[in-house]
C-alpha atoms as a PDB file:
ATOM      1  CA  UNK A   1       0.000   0.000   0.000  1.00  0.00           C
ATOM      2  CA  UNK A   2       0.885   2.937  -0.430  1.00  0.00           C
ATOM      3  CA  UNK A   3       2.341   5.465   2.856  1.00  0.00           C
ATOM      4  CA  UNK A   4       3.255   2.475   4.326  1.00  0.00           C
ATOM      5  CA  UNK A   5       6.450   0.517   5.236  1.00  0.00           C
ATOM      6  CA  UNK A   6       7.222  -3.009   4.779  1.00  0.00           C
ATOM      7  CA  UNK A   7      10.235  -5.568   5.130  1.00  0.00           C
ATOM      8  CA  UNK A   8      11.667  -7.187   1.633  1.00  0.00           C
ATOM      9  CA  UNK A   9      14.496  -9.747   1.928  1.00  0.00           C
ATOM     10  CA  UNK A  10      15.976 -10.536  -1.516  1.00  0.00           C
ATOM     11  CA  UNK A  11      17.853 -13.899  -1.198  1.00  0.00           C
ATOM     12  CA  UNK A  12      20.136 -15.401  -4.131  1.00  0.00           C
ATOM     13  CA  UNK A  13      22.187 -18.656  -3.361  1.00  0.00           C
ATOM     14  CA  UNK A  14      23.865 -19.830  -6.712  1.00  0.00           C
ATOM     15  CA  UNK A  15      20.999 -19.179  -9.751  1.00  0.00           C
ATOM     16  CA  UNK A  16      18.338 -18.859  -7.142  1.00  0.00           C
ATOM     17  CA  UNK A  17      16.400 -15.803  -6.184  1.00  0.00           C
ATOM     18  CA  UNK A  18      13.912 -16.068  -3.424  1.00  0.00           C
ATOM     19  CA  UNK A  19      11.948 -12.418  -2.967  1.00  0.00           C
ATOM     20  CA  UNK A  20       9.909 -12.325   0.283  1.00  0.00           C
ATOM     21  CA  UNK A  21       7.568  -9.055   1.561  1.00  0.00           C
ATOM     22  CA  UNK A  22       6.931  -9.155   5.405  1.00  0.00           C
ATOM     23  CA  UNK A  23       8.424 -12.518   5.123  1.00  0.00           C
ATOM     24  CA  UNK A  24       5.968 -14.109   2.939  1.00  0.00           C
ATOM     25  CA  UNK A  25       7.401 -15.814  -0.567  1.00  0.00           C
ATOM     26  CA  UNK A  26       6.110 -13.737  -3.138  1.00  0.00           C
ATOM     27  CA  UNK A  27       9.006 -15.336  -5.925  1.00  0.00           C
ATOM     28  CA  UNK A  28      10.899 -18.288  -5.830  1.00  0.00           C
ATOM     29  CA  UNK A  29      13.119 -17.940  -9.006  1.00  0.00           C
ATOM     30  CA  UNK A  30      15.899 -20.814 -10.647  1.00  0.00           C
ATOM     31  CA  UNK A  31      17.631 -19.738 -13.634  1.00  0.00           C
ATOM     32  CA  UNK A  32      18.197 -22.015 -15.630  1.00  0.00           C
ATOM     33  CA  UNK A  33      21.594 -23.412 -16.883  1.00  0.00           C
ATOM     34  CA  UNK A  34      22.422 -21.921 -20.144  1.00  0.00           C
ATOM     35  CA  UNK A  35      19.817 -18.941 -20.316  1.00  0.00           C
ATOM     36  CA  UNK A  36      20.207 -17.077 -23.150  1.00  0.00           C
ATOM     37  CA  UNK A  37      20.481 -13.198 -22.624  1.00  0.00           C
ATOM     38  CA  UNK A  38      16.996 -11.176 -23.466  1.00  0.00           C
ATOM     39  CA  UNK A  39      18.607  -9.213 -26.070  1.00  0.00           C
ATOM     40  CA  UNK A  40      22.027  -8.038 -27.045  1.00  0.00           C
ATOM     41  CA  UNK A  41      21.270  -4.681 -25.119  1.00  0.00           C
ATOM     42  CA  UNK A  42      20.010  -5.907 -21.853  1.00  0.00           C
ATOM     43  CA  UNK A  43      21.175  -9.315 -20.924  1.00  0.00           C
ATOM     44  CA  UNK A  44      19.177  -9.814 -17.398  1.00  0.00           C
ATOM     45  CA  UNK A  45      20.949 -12.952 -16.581  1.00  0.00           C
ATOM     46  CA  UNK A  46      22.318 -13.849 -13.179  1.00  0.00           C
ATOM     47  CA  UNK A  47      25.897 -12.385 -11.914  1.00  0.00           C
ATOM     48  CA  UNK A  48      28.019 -11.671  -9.570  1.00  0.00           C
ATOM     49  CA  UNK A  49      28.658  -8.444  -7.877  1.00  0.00           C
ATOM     50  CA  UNK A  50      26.304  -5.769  -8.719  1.00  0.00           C
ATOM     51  CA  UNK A  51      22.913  -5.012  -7.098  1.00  0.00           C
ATOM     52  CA  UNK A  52      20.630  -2.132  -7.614  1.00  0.00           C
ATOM     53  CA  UNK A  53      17.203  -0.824  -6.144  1.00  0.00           C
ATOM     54  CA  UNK A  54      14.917   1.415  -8.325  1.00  0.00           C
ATOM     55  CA  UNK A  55      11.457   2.384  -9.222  1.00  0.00           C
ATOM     56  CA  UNK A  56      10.176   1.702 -12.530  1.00  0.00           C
ATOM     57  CA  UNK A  57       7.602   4.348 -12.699  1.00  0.00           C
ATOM     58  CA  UNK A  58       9.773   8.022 -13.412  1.00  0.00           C
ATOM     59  CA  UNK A  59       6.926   9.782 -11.416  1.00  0.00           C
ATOM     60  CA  UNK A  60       7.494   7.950  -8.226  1.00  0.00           C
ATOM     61  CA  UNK A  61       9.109   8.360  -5.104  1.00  0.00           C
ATOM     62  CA  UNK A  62      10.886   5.347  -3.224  1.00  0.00           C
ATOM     63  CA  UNK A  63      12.142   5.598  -0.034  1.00  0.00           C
ATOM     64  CA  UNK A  64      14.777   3.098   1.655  1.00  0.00           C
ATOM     65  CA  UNK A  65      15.726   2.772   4.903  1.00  0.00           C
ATOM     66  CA  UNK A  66      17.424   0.296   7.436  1.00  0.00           C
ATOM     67  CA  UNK A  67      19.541  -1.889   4.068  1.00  0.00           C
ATOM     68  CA  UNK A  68      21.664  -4.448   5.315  1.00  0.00           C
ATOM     69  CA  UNK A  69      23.727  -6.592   2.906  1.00  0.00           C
ATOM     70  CA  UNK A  70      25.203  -9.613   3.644  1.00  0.00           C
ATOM     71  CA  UNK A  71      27.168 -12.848   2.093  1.00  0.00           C
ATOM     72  CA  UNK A  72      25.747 -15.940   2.677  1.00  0.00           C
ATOM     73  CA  UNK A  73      27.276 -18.944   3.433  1.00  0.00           C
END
C-alpha cells in the first residue's frame, strides 16, 4: 500500500532468487543453466557483484531505509 512501510528480503544462493515481503514468498526464481540473454542490449541474466534498487515508474518516489547486505554462506 501505499504510505506504508514493509520488510523485503531478496535472497540469491547460486541461480536462485527467493523475494519475500513481510516474510511471505512472493518469488521463488531458478535460472536455468544456459539462459540465453533477453537481447544483445540488456542481458538480465544472473551475476556476480552488482545489485541495484529502483522504481520503474519516473513519477514515483521510493524511499529506503534500514539496508543491510550480507554474504551468505
Amino acid at each position: 500500500k501505499d504510505d506504508e512501510w514493509y520488510t523485503q528480503e531478496i535472497i540469491v544462493r547460486g541461480k536462485n532468487i527467493q523475494l519475500k515481503i513481510n516474510g511471505k514468498t512472493m518469488v521463488d526464481y531458478t535460472e536455468k543453466d544456459g539462459q540465453k540473454p533477453y537481447d544483445k542490449n540488456f542481458e538480465r541474466l544472473l551475476g556476480e557483484g552488482t545489485f541495484a534498487l529502483q522504481a520503474h515508474d519516473p513519477d514515483s518516489v521510493v524511499y529506503f531505509k534500514n539496508l543491510v547486505v550480507k554474504r551468505l554462506p
